[in-house]
Protein backbone atom coordinates (compact mmCIF):
# COMPACT_ATOMS: atom_id res chain seq x y z
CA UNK A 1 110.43 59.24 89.82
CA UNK A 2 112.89 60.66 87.22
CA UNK A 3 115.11 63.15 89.03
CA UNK A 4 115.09 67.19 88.20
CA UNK A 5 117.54 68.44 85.53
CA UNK A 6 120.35 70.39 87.11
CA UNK A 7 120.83 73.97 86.28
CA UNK A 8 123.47 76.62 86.87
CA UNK A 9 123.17 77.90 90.36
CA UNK A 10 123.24 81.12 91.15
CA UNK A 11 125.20 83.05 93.77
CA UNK A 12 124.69 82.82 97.32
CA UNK A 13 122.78 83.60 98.89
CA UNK A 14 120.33 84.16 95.88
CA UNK A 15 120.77 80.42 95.71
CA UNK A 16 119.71 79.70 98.91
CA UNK A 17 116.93 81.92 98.63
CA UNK A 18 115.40 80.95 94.90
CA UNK A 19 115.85 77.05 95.88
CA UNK A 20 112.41 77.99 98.57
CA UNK A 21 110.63 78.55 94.90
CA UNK A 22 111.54 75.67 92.72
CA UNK A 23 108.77 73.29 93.27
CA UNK A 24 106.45 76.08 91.61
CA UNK A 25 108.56 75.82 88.24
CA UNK A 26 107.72 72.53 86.52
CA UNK A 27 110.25 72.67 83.96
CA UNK A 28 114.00 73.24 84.55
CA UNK A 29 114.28 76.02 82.50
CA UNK A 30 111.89 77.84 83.89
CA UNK A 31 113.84 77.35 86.96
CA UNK A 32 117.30 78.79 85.41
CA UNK A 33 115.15 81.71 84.02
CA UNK A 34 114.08 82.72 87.60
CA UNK A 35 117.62 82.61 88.46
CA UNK A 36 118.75 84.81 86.06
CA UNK A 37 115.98 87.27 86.49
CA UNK A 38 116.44 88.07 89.72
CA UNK A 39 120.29 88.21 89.20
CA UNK A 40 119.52 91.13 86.73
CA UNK A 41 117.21 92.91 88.41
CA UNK A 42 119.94 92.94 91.29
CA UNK A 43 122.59 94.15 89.00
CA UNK A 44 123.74 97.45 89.26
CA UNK A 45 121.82 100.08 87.55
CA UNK A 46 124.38 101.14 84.77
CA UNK A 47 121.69 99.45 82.21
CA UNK A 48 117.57 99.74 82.46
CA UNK A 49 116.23 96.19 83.73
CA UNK A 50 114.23 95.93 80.20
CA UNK A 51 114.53 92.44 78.78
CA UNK A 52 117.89 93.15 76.57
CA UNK A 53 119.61 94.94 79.79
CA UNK A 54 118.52 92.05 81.92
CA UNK A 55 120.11 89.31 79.27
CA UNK A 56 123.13 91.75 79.27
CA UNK A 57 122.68 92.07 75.11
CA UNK A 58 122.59 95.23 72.97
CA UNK A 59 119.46 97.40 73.60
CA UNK A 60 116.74 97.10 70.76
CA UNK A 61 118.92 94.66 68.25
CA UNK A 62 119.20 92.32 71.19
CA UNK A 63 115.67 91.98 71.84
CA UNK A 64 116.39 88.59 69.45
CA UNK A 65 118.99 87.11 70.92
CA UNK A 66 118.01 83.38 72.63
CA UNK A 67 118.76 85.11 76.00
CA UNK A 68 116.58 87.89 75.72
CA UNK A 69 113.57 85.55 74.01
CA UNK A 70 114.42 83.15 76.83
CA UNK A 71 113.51 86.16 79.57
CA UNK A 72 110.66 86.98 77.21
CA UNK A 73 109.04 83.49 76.73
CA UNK A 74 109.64 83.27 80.58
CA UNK A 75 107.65 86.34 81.56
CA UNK A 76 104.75 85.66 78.55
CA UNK A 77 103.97 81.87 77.87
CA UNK A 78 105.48 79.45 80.62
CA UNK A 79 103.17 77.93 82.60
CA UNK A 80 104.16 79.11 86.04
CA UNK A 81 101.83 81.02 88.00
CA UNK A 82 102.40 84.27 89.81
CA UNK A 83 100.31 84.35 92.67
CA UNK A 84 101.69 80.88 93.84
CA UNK A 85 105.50 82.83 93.57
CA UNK A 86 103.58 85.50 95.67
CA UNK A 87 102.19 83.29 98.44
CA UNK A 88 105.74 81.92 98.87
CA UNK A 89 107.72 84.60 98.50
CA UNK A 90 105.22 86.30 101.58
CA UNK A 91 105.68 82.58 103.66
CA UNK A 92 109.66 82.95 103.33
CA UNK A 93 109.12 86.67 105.05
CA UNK A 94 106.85 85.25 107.47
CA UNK A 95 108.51 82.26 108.76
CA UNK A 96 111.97 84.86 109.47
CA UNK A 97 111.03 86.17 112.78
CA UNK A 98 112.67 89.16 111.80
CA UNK A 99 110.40 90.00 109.15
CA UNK A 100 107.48 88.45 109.87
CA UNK A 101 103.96 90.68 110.50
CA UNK A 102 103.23 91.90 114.00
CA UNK A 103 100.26 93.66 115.36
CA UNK A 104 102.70 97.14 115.60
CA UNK A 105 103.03 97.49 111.71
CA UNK A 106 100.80 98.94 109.36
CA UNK A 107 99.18 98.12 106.10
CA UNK A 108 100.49 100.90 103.78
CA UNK A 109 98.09 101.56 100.82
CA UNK A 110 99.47 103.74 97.72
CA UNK A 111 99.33 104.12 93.93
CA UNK A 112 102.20 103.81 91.64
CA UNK A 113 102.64 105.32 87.74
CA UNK A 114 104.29 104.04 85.30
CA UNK A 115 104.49 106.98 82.27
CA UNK A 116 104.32 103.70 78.91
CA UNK A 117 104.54 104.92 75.40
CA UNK A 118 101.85 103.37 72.86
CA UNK A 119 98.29 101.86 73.12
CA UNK A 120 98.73 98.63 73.26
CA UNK A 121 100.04 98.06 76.46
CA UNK A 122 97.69 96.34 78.66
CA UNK A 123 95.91 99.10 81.27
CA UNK A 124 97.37 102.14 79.19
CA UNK A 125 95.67 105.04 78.99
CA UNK A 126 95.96 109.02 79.29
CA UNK A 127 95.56 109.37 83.46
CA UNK A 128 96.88 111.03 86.32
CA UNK A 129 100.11 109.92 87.74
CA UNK A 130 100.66 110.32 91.02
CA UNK A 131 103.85 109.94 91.77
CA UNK A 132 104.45 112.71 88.44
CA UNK A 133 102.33 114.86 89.90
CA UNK A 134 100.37 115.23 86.08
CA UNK A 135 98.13 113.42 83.34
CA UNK A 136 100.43 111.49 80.97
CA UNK A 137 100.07 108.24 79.10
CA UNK A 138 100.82 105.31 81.78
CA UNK A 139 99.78 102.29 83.72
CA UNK A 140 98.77 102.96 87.25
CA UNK A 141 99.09 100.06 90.07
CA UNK A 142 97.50 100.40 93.70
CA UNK A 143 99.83 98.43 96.12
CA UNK A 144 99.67 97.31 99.75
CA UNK A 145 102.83 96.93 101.95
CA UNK A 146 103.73 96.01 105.29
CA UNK A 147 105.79 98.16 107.39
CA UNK A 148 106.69 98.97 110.81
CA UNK A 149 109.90 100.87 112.15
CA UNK A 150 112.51 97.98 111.49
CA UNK A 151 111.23 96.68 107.86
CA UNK A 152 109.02 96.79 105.18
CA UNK A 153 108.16 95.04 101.87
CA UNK A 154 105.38 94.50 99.06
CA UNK A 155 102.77 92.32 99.97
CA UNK A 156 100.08 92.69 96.99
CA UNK A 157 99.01 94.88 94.03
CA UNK A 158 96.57 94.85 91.15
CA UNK A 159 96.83 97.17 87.58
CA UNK A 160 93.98 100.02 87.31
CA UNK A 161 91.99 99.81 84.31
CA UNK A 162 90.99 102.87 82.75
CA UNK A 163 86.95 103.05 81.83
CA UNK A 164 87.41 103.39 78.00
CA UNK A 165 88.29 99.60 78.21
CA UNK A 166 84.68 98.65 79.25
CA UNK A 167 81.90 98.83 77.10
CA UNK A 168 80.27 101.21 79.42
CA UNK A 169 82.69 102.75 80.78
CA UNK A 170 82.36 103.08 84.61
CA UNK A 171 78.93 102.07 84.89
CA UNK A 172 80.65 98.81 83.63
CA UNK A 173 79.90 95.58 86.48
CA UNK A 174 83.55 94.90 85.69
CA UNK A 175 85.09 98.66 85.90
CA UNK A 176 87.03 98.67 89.27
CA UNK A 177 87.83 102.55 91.04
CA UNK A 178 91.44 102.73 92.55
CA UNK A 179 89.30 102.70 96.10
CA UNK A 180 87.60 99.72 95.38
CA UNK A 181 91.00 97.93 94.21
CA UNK A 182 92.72 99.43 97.79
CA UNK A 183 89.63 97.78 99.75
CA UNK A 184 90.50 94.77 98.06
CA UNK A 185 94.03 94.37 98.30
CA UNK A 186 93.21 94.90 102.64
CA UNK A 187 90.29 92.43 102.25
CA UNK A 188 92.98 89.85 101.02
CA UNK A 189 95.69 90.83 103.27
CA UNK A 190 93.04 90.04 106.13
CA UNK A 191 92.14 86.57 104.42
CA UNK A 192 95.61 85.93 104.84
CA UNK A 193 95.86 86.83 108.37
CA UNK A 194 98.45 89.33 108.38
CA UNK A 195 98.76 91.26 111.42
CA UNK A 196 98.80 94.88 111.36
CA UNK A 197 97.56 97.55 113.65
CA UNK A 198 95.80 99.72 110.90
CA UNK A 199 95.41 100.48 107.47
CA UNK A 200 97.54 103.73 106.43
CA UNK A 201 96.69 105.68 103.15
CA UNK A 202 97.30 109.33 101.88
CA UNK A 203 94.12 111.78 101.67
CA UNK A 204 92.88 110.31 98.19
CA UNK A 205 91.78 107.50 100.47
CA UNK A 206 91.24 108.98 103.54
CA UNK A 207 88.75 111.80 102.26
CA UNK A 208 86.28 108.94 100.67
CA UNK A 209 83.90 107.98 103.44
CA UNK A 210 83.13 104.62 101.09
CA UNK A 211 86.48 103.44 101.46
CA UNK A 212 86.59 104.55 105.54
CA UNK A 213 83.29 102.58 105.52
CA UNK A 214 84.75 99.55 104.02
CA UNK A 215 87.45 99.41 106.12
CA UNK A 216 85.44 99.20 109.01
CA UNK A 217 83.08 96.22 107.61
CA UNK A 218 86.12 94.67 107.20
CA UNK A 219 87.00 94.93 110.90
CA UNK A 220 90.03 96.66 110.72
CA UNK A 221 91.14 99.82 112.09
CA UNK A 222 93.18 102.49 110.21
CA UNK A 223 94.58 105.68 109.94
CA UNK A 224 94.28 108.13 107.06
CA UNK A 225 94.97 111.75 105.90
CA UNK A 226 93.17 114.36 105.16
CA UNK A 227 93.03 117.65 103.25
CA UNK A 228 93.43 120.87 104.94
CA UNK A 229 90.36 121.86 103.34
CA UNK A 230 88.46 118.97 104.65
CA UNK A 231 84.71 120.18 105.62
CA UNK A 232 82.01 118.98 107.81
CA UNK A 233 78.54 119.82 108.41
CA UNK A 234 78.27 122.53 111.92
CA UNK A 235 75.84 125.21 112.56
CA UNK A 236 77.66 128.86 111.69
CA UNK A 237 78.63 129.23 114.85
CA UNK A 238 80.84 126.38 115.22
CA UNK A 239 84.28 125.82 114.35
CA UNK A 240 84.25 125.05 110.71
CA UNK A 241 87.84 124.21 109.74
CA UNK A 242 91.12 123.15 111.46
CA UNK A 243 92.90 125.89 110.91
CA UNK A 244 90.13 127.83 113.11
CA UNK A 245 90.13 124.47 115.59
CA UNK A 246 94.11 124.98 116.08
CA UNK A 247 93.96 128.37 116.40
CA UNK A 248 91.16 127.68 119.50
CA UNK A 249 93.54 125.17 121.18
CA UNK A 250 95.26 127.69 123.03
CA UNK A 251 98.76 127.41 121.48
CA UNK A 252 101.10 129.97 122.55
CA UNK A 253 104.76 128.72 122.39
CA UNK A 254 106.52 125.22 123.62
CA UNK A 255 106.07 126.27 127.11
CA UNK A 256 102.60 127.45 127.00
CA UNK A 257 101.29 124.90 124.36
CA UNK A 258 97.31 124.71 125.26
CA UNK A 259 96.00 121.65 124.31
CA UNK A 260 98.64 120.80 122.01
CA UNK A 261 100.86 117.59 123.13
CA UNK A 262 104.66 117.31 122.56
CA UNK A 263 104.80 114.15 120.40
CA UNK A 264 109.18 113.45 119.44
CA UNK A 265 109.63 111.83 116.33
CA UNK A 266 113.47 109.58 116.78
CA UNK A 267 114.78 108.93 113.58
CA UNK A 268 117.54 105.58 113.45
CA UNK A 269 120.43 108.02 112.79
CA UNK A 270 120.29 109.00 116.28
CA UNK A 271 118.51 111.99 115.65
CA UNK A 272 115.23 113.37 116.83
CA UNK A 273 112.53 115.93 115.93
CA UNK A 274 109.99 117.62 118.00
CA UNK A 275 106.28 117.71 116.66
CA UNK A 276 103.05 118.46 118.54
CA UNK A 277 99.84 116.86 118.07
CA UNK A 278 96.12 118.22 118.96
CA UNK A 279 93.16 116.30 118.76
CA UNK A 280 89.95 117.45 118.05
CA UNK A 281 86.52 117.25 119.70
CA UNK A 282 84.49 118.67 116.53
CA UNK A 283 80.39 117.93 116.22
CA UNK A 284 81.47 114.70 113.90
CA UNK A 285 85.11 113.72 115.24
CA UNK A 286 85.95 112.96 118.74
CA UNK A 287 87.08 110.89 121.64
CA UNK A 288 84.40 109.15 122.23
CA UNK A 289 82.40 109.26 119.06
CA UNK A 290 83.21 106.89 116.05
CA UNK A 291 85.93 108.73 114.14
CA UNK A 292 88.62 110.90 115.73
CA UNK A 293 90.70 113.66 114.25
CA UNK A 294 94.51 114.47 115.05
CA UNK A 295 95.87 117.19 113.87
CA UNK A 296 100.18 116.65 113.89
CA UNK A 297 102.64 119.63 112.75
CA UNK A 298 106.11 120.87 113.75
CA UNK A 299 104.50 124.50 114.35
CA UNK A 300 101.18 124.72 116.00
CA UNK A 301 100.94 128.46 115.31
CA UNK A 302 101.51 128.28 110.88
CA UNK A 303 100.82 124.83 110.53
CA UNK A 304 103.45 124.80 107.36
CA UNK A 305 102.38 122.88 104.82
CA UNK A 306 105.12 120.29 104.24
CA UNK A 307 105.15 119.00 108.04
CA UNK A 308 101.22 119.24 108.53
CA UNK A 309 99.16 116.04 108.85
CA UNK A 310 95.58 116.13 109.47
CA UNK A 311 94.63 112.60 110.23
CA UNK A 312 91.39 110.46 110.70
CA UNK A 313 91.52 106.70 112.90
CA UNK A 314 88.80 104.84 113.64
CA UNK A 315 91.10 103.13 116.55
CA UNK A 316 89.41 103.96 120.37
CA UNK A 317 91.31 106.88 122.32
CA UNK A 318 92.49 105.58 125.83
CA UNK A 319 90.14 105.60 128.57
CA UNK A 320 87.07 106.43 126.50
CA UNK A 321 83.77 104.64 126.63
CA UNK A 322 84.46 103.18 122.72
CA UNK A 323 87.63 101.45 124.35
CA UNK A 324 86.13 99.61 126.34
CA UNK A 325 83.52 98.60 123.95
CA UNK A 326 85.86 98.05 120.92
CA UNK A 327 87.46 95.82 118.73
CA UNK A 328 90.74 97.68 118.84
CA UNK A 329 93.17 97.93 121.32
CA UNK A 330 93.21 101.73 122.55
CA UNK A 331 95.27 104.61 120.44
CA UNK A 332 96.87 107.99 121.83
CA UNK A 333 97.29 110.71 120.18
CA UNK A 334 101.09 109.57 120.35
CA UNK A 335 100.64 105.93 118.56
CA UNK A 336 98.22 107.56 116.27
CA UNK A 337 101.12 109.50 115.17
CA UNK A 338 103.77 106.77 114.74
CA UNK A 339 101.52 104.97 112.84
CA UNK A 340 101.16 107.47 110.11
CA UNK A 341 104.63 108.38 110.39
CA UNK A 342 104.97 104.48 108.83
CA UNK A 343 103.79 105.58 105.92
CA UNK A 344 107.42 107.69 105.12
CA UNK A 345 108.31 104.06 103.86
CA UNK A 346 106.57 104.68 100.98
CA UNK A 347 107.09 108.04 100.15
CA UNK A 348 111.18 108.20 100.75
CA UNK A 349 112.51 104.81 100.15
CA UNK A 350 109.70 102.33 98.05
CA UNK A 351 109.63 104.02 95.35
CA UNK A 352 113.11 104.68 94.69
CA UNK A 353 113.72 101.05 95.15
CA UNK A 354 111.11 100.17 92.63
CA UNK A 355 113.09 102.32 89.98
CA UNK A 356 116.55 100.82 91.35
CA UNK A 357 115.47 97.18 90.46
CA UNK A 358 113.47 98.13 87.26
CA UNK A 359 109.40 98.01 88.35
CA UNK A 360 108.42 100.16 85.11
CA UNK A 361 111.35 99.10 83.12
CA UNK A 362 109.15 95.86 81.80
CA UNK A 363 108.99 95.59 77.95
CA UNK A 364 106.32 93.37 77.93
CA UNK A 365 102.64 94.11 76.75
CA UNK A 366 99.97 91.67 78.37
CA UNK A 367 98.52 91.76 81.90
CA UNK A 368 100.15 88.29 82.47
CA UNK A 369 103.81 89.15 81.90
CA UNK A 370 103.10 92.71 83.81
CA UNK A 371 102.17 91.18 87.14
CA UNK A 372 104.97 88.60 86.62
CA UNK A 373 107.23 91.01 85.82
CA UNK A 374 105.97 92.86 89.00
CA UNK A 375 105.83 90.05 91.20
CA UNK A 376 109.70 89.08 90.12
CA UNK A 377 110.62 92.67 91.28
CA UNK A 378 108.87 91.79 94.51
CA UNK A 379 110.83 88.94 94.59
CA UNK A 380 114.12 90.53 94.18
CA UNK A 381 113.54 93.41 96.92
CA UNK A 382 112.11 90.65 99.61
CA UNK A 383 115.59 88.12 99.06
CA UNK A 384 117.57 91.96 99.90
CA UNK A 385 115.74 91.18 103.36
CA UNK A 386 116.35 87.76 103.32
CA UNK A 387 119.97 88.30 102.69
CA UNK A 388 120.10 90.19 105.76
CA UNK A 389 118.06 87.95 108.06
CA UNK A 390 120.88 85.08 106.91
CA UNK A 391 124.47 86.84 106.61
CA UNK A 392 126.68 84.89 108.31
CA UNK A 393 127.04 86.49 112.41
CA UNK A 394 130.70 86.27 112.03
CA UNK A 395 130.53 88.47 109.09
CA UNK A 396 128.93 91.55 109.97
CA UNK A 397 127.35 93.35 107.11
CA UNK A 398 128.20 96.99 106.17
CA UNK A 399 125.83 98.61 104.14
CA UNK A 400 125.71 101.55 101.48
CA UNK A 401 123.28 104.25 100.48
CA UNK A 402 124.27 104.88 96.96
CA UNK A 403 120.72 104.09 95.52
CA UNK A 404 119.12 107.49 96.91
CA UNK A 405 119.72 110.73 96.00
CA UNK A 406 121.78 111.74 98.79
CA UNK A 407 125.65 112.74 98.92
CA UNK A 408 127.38 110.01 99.01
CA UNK A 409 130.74 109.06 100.57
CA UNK A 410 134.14 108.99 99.16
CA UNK A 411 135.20 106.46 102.16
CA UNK A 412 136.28 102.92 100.06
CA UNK A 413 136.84 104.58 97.11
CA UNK A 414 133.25 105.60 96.08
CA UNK A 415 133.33 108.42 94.16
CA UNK A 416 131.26 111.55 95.68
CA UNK A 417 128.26 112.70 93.64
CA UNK A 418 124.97 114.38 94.74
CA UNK A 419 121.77 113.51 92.92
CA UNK A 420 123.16 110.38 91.56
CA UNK A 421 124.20 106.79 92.12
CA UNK A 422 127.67 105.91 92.45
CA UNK A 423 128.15 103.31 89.22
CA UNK A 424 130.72 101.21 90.98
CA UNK A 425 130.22 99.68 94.37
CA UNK A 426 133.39 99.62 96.96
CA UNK A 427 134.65 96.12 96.50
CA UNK A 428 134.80 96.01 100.05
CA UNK A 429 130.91 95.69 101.03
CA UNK A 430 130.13 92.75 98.12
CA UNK A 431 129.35 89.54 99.29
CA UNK A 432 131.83 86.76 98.66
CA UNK A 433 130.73 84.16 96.25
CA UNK A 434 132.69 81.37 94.81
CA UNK A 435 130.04 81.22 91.99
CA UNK A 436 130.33 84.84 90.58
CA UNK A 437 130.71 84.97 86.91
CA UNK A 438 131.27 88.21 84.78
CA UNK A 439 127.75 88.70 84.24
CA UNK A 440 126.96 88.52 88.04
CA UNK A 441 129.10 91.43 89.13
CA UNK A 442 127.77 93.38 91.71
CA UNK A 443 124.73 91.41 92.17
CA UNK A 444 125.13 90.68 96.40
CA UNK A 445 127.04 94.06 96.68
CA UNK A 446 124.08 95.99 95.49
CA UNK A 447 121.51 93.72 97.65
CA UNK A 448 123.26 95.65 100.59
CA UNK A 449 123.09 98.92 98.94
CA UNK A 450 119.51 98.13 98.80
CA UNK A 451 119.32 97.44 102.28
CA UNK A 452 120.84 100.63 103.09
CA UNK A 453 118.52 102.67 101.19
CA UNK A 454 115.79 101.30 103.83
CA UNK A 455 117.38 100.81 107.20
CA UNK A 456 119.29 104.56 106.87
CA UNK A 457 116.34 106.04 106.13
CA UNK A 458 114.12 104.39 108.45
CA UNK A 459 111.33 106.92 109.40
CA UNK A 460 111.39 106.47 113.27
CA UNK A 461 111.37 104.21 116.46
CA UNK A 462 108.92 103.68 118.40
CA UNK A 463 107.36 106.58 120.49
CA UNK A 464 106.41 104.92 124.31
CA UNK A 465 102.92 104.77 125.12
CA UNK A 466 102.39 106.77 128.18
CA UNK A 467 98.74 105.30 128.58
């Protein structure tokens, strides 16, 4: 057998972590591409992570240079395939006990868009944003991650295609709803057997009985918002709404709660918040029917807006007749909680860390180089988890937070800024490397910062389950 072509290594750990991949690259080059990829995308972000800041040449002009074609031909014609760099970059997770799925995570389900200039972008279209809060022009992905209280990365996605690009539009066989796409991505994560104690989405989800239907065929229990508003058939002189339903639970302060149930939220900083939790026994949700309904807030008597969730599970309450009769280990109103509070991944950290390493910064046009480019980023944020599980024990890592928007601290020499990310890293928190070049600065240093952004912010431990 002829032996592989050597290429320039990159740092370590990166090293250590690409070197898992390098059977799925059949040509050598494709192999040093990957290398330098993921070494861009884990620069700092003084530059986008388009194709010309990711070679390091001059934005637009650039675009020719053999570097930037290299990343280009890389990401558009090779011959690797993408879902085989998925599958391993998921077994490297799972084989590290400390990232590997257990039955107390959750299956987060969300939407991402991208705002894209142009038409000819595969999956364009004028549509609504989510994370912009408005219509613009953009690509939308649905996502599903895994999460619990310690760690949390990407596990799959798929592009939403807008109607207009079938022939008849969403009566189409091939048109695909964002719901249909999320019951997908589960249906895949449960061919794969990844633990997880339920599915956790926002209301978009939660309010479509189709998708809570399709969840259940699947076998899997879950735990979903919904709108304040949400209705349900009752004769008129039933409760009709849960503002009425709170305001019938007896609530009349902390020590005189009602039915209400002190649920405390500990954050990893130490601290700790104080919600309360009622749940519902409403003609279609209760204890022992098939659905329940929690309602969680930090004031039982306003339920405020901001700190209000109104959630659906499917998962048995304790000592009920459906827990003894289902497929799901029994919920209280306490784990039902913490399992929605999982979802925080998602709204404070996984986004921001999809902008830090460039997720909609792809120049690229087709639906192949997109979900490369995608699965790449995927990629980079998983080895920041890798590089954690495998620092050395006698060198204790120190991490950063400069990739949020929080104030951040002048200790080392960073320079103090709110609403912004400090543009040069304390030398003292980057990884040592013999093989650092000039065009690798930064690259292990800002793998920690990385880190940071997601252990710091950690939504909260476990709550005990008195039952």
């Amino acid at each position: 057998m002829t032996k592989r072509r050597s290429i320039p290594t990159a740092p370590e750990p990166l090293e250590a972590y690409v070197r898992h991949f390098d059977d799925l690259f059949g040509k050598s080059n494709q192999r040093d591409e990957f290398r330098r990829y993921l070494e861009g995308l884990l620069l700092p972000t003084e530059r986008n992570k388009t194709l010309t800041g990711l070679a390091n040449t001059e934005p637009s002009v650039g675009a020719q240079h053999p570097r930037a074609q290299g990343m280009q031909w890389f990401l558009s014609e090779a011959s690797w395939q993408e879902k085989q760099v998925q599958q391993r970059r998921l077994q490297v997770l799972f084989e590290e006990p400390s990232t590997a799925p257990n039955g107390q995570g959750v299956l987060v389900i969300d939407e991402h868009g991208d705002r894209k200039k142009g038409q000819k972008t595969a999956h364009i279209g004028r549509q609504y944003l989510a994370n912009l809060g408005k219509t613009d022009n953009g690509v939308v992905s649905v996502t599903s991650l895994w999460a619990d209280e310690d760690v949390y990365y990407p596990i799959d996605f798929d592009p939403y295609t807008p109607a207009d690009y079938f022939a008849e539009g969403k009566q189409d066989p091939a048109f695909r709803t964002k719901l249909k796409i999320a019951l997908q991505l589960v249906q895949r994560a449960v061919q794969a057997h990844i633990s997880f104690r339920a599915v956790v989405a926002d209301n978009f989800y939660g309010e479509d009985c189709g998708f809570r239907q399709g969840l259940r065929d699947l076998h899997v229990g879950y735990v979903l918002a919904l709108k304040p508003s949400h209705a349900w058939w009752h004769p008129q002189a039933e409760i009709s709404s849960f503002q009425a339903a709170a305001k019938a639970a007896g609530w009349m302060r902390a020590e005189h709660p009602g039915r209400w149930v002190k649920v405390t939220r500990t954050f990893r900083d130490g601290s700790s918040q104080d919600w309360w939790a009622l749940e519902l026994d409403i003609r279609p949700y209760g204890p022992d029917k098939q659905e329940r309904v929690i309602i969680a807030t930090t004031d039982p008597a306003t339920l405020p807006e901001l700190t209000t969730f109104y959630l659906i599970t499917n998962l048995p309450a304790p000592r009920s007749q459906r827990a003894q009769d289902s497929e799901f280990a029994a919920a209280s109103v306490e784990e039902v909680v913490r399992l929605y509070g999982l979802r925080m991944w998602v709204e404070q950290s996984y986004k921001q860390v999809k902008h830090a390493l460039g997720w909609s910064e792809y120049q690229v046009r087709s639906d192949r180089a997109m979900r490369r480019h995608w699965q790449l980023v995927c990629c980079a944020f998983s080895f920041c988890w890798y590089h954690q599980a495998h620092a050395a024990s006698e060198e204790p890592q120190t991490f950063i937070t400069q990739l949020v928007p929080t104030e951040v601290s002048q200790e080392n020499g960073a320079e103090k800024k709110k609403g912004g990310r400090s543009s040069h890293p304390p030398s003292g928190f980057l990884a040592q490397s013999p093989a650092r070049g000039e065009s690798l600065a930064g690259t292990l240093g800002l793998a920690s910062a990385l880190l940071a952004s997601l252990v710091d912010t950690s939504p909260s431990a476990p709550t005990p389950d008195p039952c």
